[in-house]
C-alpha atoms as a PDB file:
ATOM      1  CA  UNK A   1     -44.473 208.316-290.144  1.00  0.00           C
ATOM      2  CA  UNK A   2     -43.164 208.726-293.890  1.00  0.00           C
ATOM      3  CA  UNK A   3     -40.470 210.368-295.858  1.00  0.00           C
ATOM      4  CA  UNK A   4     -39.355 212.418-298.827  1.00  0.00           C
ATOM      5  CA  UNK A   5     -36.623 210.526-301.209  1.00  0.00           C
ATOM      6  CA  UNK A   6     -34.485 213.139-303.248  1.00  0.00           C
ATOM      7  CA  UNK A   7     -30.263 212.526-304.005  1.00  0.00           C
ATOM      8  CA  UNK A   8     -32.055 208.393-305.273  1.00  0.00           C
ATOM      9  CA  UNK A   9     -36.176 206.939-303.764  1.00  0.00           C
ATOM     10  CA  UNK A  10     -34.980 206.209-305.341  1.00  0.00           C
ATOM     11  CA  UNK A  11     -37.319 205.915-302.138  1.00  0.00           C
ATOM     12  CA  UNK A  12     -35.169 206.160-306.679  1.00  0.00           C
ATOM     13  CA  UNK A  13     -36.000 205.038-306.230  1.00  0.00           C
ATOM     14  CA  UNK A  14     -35.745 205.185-307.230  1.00  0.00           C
ATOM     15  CA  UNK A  15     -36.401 206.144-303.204  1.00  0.00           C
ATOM     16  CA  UNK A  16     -35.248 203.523-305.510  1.00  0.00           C
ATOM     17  CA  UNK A  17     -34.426 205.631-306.255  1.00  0.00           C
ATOM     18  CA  UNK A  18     -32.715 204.635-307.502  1.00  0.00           C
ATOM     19  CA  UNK A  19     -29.405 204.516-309.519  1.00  0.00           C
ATOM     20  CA  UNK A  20     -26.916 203.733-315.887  1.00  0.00           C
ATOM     21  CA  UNK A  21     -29.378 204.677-317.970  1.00  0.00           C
ATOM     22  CA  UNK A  22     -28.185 204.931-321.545  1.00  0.00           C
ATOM     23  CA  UNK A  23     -26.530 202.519-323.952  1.00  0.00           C
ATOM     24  CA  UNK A  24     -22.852 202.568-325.687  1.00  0.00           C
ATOM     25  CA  UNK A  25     -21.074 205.430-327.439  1.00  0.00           C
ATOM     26  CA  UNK A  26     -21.320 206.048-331.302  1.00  0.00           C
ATOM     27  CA  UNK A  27     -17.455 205.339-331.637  1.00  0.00           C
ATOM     28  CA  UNK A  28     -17.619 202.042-329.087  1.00  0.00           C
ATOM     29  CA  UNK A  29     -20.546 200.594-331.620  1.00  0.00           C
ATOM     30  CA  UNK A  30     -18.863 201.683-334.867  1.00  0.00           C
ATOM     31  CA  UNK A  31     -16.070 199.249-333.469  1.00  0.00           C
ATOM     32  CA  UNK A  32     -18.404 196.293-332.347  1.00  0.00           C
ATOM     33  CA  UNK A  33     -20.126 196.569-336.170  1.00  0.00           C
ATOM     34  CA  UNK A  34     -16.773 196.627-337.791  1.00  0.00           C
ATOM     35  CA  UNK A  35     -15.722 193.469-335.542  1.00  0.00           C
ATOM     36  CA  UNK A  36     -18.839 191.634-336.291  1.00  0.00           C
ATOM     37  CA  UNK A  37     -18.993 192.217-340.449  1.00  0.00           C
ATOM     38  CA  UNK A  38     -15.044 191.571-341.434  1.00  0.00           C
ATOM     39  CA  UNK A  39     -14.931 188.408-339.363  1.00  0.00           C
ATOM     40  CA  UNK A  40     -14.338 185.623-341.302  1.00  0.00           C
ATOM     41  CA  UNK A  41     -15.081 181.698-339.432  1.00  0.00           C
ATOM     42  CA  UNK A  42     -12.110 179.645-340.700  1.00  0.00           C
ATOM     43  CA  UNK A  43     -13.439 175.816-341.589  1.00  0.00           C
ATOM     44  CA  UNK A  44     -12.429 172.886-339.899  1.00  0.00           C
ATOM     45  CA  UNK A  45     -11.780 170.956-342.689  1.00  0.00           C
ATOM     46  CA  UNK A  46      -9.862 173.153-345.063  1.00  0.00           C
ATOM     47  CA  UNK A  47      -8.743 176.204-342.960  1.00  0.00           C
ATOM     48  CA  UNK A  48     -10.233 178.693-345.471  1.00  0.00           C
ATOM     49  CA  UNK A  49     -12.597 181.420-344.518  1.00  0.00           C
ATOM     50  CA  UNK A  50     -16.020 180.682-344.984  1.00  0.00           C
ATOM     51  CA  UNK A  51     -18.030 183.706-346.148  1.00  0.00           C
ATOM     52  CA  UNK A  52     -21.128 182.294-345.980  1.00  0.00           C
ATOM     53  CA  UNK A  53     -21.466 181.485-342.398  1.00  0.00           C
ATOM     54  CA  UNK A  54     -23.028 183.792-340.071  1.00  0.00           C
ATOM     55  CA  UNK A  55     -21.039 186.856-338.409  1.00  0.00           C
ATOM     56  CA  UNK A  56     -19.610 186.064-335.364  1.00  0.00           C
ATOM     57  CA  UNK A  57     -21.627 187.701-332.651  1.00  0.00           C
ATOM     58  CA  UNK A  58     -19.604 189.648-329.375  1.00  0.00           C
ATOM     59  CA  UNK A  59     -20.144 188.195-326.171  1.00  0.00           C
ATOM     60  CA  UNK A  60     -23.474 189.541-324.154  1.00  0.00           C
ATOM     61  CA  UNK A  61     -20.634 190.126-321.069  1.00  0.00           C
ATOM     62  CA  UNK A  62     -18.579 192.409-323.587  1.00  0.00           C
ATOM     63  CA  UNK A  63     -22.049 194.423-324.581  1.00  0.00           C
ATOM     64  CA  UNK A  64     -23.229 194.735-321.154  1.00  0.00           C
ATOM     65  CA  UNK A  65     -20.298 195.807-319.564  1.00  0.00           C
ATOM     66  CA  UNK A  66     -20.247 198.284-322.442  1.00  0.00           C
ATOM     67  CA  UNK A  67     -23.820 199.909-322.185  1.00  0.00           C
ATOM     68  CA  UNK A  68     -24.598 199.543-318.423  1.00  0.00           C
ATOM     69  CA  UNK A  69     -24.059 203.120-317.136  1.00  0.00           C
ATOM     70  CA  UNK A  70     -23.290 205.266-314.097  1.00  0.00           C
ATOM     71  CA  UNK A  71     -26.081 208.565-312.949  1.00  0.00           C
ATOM     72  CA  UNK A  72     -25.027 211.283-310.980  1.00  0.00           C
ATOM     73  CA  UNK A  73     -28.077 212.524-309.102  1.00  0.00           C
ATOM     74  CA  UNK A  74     -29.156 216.410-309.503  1.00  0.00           C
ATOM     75  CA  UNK A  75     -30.148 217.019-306.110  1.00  0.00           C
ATOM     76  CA  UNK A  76     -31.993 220.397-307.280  1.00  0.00           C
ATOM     77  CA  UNK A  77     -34.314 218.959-309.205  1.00  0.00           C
ATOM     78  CA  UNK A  78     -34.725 215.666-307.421  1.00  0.00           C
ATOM     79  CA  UNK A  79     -37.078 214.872-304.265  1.00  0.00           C
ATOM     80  CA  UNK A  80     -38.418 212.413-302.355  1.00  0.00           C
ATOM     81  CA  UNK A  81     -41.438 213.784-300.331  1.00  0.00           C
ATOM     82  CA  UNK A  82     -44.126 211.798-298.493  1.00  0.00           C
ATOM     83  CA  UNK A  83     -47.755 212.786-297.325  1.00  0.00           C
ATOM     84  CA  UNK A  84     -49.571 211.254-294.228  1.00  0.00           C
ATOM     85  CA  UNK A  85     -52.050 212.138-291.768  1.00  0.00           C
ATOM     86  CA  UNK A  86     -52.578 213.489-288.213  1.00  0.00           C
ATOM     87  CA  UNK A  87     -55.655 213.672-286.518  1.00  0.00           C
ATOM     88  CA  UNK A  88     -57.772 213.334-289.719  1.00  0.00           C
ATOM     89  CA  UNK A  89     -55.877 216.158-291.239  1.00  0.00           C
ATOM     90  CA  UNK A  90     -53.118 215.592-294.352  1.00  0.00           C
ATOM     91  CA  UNK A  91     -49.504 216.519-294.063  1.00  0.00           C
ATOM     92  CA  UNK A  92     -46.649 216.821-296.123  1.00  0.00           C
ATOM     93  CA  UNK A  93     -43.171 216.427-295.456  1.00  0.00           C
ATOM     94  CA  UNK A  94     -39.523 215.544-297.233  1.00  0.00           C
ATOM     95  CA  UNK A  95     -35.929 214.660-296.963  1.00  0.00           C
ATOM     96  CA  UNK A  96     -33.267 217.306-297.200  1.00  0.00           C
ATOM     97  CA  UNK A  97     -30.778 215.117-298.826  1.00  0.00           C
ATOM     98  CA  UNK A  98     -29.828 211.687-300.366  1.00  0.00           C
ATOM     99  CA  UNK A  99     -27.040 209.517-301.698  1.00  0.00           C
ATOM    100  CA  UNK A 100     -27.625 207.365-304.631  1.00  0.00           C
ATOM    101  CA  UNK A 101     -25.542 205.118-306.714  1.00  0.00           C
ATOM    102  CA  UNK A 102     -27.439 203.941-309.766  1.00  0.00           C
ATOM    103  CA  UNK A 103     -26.072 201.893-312.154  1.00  0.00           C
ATOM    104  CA  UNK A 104     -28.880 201.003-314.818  1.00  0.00           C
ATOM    105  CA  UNK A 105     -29.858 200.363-318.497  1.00  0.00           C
ATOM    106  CA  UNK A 106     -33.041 199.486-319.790  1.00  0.00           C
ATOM    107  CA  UNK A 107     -31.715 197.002-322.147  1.00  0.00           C
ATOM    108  CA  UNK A 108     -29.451 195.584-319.305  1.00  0.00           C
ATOM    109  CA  UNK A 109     -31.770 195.319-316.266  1.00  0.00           C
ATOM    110  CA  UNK A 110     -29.701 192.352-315.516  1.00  0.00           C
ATOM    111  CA  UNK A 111     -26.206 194.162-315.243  1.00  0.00           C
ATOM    112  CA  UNK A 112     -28.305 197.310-313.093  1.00  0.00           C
ATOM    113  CA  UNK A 113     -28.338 198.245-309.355  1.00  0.00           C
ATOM    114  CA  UNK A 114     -29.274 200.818-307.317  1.00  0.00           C
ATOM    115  CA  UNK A 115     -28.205 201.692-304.001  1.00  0.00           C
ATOM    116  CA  UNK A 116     -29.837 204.770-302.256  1.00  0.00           C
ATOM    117  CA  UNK A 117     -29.001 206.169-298.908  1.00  0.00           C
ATOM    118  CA  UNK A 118     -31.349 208.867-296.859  1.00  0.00           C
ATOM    119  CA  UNK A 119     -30.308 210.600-293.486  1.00  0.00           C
ATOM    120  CA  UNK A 120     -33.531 210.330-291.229  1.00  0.00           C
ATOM    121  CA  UNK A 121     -31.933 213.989-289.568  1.00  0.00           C
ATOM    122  CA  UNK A 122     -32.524 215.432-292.210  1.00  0.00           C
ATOM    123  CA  UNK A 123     -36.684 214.626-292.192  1.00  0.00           C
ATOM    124  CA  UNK A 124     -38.959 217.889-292.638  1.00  0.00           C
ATOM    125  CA  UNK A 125     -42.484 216.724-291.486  1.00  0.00           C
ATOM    126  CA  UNK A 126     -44.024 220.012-292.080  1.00  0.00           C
ATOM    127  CA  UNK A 127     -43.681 221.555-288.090  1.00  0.00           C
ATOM    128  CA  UNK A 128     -41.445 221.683-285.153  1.00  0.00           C
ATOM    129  CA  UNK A 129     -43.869 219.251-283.065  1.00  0.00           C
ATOM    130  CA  UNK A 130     -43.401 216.871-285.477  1.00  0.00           C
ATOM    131  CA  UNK A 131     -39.622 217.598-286.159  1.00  0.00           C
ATOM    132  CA  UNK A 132     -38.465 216.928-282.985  1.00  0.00           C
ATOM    133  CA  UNK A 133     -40.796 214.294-282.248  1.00  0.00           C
ATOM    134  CA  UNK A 134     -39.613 211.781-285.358  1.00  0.00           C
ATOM    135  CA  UNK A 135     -35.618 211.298-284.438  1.00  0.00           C
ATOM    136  CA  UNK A 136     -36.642 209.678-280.819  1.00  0.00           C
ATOM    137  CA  UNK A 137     -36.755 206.152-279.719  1.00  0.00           C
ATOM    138  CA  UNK A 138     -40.490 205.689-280.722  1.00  0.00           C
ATOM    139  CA  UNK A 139     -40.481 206.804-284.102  1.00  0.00           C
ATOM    140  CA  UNK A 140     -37.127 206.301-286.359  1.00  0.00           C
ATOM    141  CA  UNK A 141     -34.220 206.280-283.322  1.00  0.00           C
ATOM    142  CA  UNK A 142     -31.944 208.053-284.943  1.00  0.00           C
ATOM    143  CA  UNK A 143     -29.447 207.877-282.513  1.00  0.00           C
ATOM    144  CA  UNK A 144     -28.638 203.985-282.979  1.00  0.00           C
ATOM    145  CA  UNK A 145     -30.491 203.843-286.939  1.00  0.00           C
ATOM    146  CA  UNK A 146     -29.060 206.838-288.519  1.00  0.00           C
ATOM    147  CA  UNK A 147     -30.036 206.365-292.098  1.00  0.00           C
ATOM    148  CA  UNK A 148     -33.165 204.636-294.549  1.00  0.00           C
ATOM    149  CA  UNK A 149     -31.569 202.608-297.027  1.00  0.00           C
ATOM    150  CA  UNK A 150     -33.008 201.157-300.778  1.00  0.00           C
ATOM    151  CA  UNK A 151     -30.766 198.987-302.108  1.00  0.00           C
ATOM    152  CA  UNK A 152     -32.154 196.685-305.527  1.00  0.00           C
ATOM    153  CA  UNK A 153     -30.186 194.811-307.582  1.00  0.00           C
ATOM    154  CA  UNK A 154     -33.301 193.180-309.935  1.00  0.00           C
ATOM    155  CA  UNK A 155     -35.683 194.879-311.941  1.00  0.00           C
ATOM    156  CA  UNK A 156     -38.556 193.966-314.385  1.00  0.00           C
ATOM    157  CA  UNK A 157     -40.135 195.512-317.517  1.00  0.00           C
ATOM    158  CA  UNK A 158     -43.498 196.361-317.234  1.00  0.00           C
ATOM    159  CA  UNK A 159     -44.076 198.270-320.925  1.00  0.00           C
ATOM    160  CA  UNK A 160     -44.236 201.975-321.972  1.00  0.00           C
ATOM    161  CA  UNK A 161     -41.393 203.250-319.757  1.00  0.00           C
ATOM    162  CA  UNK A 162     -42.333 201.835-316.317  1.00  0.00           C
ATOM    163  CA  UNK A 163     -40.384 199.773-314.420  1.00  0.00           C
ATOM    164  CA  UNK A 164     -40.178 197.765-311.131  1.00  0.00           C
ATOM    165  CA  UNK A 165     -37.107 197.666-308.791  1.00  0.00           C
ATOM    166  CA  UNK A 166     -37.443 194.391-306.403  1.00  0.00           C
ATOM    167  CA  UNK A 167     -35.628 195.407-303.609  1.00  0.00           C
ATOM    168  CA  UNK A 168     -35.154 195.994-299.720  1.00  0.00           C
ATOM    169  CA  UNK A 169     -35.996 199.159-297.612  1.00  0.00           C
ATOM    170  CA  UNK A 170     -33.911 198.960-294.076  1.00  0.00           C
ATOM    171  CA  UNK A 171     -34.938 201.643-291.751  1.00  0.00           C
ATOM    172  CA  UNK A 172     -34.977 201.226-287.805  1.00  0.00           C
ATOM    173  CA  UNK A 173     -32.801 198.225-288.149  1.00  0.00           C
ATOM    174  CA  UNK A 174     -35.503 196.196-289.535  1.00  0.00           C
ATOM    175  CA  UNK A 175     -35.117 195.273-293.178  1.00  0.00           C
ATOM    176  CA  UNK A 176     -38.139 194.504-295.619  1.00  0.00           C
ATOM    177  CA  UNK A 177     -38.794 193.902-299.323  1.00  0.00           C
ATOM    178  CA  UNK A 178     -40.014 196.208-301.444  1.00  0.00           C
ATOM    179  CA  UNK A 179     -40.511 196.214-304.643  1.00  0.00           C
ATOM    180  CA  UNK A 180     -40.953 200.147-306.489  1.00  0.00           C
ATOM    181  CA  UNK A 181     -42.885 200.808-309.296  1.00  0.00           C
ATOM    182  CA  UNK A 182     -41.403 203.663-311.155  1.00  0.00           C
ATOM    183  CA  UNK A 183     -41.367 205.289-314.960  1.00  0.00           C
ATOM    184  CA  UNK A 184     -38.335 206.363-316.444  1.00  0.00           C
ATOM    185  CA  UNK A 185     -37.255 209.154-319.341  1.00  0.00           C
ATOM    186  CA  UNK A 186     -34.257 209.029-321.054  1.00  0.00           C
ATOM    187  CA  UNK A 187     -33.359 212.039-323.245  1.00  0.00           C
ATOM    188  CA  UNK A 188     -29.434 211.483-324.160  1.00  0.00           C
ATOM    189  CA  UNK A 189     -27.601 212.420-320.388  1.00  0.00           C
ATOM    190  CA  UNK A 190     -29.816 212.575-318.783  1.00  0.00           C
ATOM    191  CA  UNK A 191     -32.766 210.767-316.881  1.00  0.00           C
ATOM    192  CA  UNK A 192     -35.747 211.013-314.927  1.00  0.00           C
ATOM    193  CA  UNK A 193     -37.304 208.835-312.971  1.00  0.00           C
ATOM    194  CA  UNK A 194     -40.538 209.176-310.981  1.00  0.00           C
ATOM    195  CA  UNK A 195     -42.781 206.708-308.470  1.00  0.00           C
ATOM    196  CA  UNK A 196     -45.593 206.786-306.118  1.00  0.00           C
ATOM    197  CA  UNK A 197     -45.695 204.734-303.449  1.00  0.00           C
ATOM    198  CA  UNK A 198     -47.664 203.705-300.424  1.00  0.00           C
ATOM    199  CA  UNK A 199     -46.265 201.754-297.004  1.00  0.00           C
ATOM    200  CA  UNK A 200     -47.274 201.089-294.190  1.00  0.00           C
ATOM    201  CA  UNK A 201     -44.857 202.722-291.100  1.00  0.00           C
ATOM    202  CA  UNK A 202     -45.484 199.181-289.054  1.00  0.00           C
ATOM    203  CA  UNK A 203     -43.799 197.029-291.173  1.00  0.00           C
ATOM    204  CA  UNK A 204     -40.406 198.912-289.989  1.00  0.00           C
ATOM    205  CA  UNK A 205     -41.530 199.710-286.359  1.00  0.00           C
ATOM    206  CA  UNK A 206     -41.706 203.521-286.886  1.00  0.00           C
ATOM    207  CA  UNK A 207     -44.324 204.921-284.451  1.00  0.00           C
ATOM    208  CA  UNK A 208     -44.672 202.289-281.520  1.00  0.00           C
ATOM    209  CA  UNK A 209     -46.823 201.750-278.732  1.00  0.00           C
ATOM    210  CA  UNK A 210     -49.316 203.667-278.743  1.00  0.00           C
ATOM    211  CA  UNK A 211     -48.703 205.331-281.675  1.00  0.00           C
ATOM    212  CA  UNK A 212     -48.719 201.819-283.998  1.00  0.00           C
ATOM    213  CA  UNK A 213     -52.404 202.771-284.760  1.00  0.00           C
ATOM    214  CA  UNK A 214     -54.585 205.461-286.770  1.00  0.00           C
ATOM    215  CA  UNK A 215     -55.771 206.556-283.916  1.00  0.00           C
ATOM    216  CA  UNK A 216     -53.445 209.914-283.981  1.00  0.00           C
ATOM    217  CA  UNK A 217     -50.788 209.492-287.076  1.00  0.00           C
ATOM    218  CA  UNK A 218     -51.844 207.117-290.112  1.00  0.00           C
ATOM    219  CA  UNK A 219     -49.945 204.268-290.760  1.00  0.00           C
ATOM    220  CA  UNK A 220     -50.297 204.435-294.354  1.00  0.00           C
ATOM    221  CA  UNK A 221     -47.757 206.939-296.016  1.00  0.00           C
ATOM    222  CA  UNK A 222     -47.620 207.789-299.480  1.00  0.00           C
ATOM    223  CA  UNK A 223     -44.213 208.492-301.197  1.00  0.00           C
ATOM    224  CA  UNK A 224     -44.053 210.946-303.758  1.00  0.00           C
ATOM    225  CA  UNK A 225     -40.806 210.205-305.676  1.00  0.00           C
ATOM    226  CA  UNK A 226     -38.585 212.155-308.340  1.00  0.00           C
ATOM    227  CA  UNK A 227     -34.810 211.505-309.391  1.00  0.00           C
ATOM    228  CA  UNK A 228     -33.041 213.624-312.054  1.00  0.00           C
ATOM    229  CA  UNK A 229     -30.166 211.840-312.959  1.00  0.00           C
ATOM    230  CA  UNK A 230     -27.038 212.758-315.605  1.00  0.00           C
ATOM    231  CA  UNK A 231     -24.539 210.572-316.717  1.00  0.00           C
ATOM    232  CA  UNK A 232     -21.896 210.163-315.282  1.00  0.00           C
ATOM    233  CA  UNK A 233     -19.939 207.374-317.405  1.00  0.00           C
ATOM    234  CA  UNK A 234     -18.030 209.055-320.064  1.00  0.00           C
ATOM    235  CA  UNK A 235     -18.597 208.078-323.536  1.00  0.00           C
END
């Protein structure tokens, strides 16, 4: 089937989701300036300062831990929707709701993680037939595999804003890499991150016998991905 990622995929994702995205306080760098231009290196041989050496430079730990961020999701103006087909004919569908836990800097990507969590009950796939169809044993279980989760703890660079979070999505029990191409805006608090993404519902056993084929639902689903995020770190 498919799914809508809002918290956050975030499906993030983002899903992905997903999820820390500014750098350190005006007051916090003031401090790490004034620590790195009055420090004088004492020689070894006399036990005078030496002016002319280099400043001594903070530890990358000490400027990670500083910058790396928290994001509180807006769930208003977040979503994580998905679009598949039946029968030849397109469909559209969402997730009511999401939790995400985003930690993330884009000087940092080293020190960021995201971690986002979406309740399969709360699936809209656009009618009733289809509602009440997706939480049984054939399609997502729901019963025994309550949730989708995105959880992605590396992420890469790739120029211009956009990103990619190398990750796993678990759904069904069954857990499988994935990694999420998304672009990110930063304006002060707060950020937004969007991604488009297409899987295929097999690789996580969603829709089995005899539905594991295009014959009826596609198994290609495309997920249409937004995350508003503020900060939630205070400066």
């Amino acid at each position: 089937m498919s799914f809508k990622i809002i918290t956050t995929m975030a499906l993030a994702l983002g899903l992905v989701g997903l999820v820390g995205f500014a750098g350190c306080g005006n007051e916090t760098q003031a401090q790490l300036t004034e620590t790195v231009t009055t420090a004088q290196p004492v020689s070894a041989q006399t036990g005078s300062s030496q002016s002319s050496l280099e400043p001594v430079t903070p530890l990358a730990d000490d400027i990670a831990a500083v910058q790396v961020k928290s994001w509180q999701v807006n769930s208003e103006a977040s979503h994580i929707n998905f679009t598949a087909m039946q029968e030849g004919e397109p469909f559209e569908g969402g997730f009511e709701n999401f939790v995400a836990e985003i930690k993330f800097h884009p000087d940092v990507l080293e020190e960021s993680f995201v971690k986002v969590t979406v309740p399969i009950s709360g699936i809209d796939a656009g009618n009733a037939d289809r509602n009440s169809t997706i939480p049984g044993k054939v399609w997502f279980y729901v019963k025994n595999f309550p949730d989708a989760v995105y959880t992605a703890s590396s992420f890469k660079a790739s120029g211009d804003g956009s990103y990619e979070a190398i990750g796993e999505l678990m759904m069904k029990g069954v857990s499988v890499p994935l990694t999420l191409p998304f672009t990110l805006e930063i304006d002060g608090d707060e950020a937004v991150m969007r991604s488009t993404l297409d899987i295929n519902r097999n690789d996580w056993n969603i829709g089995e016998k005899p539905w594991n084929t295009d014959e009826w639902v596609s198994t290609g689903v495309t997920l249409d991905i937004l995350i508003t995020a503020e900060s939630a770190t205070p400066e």
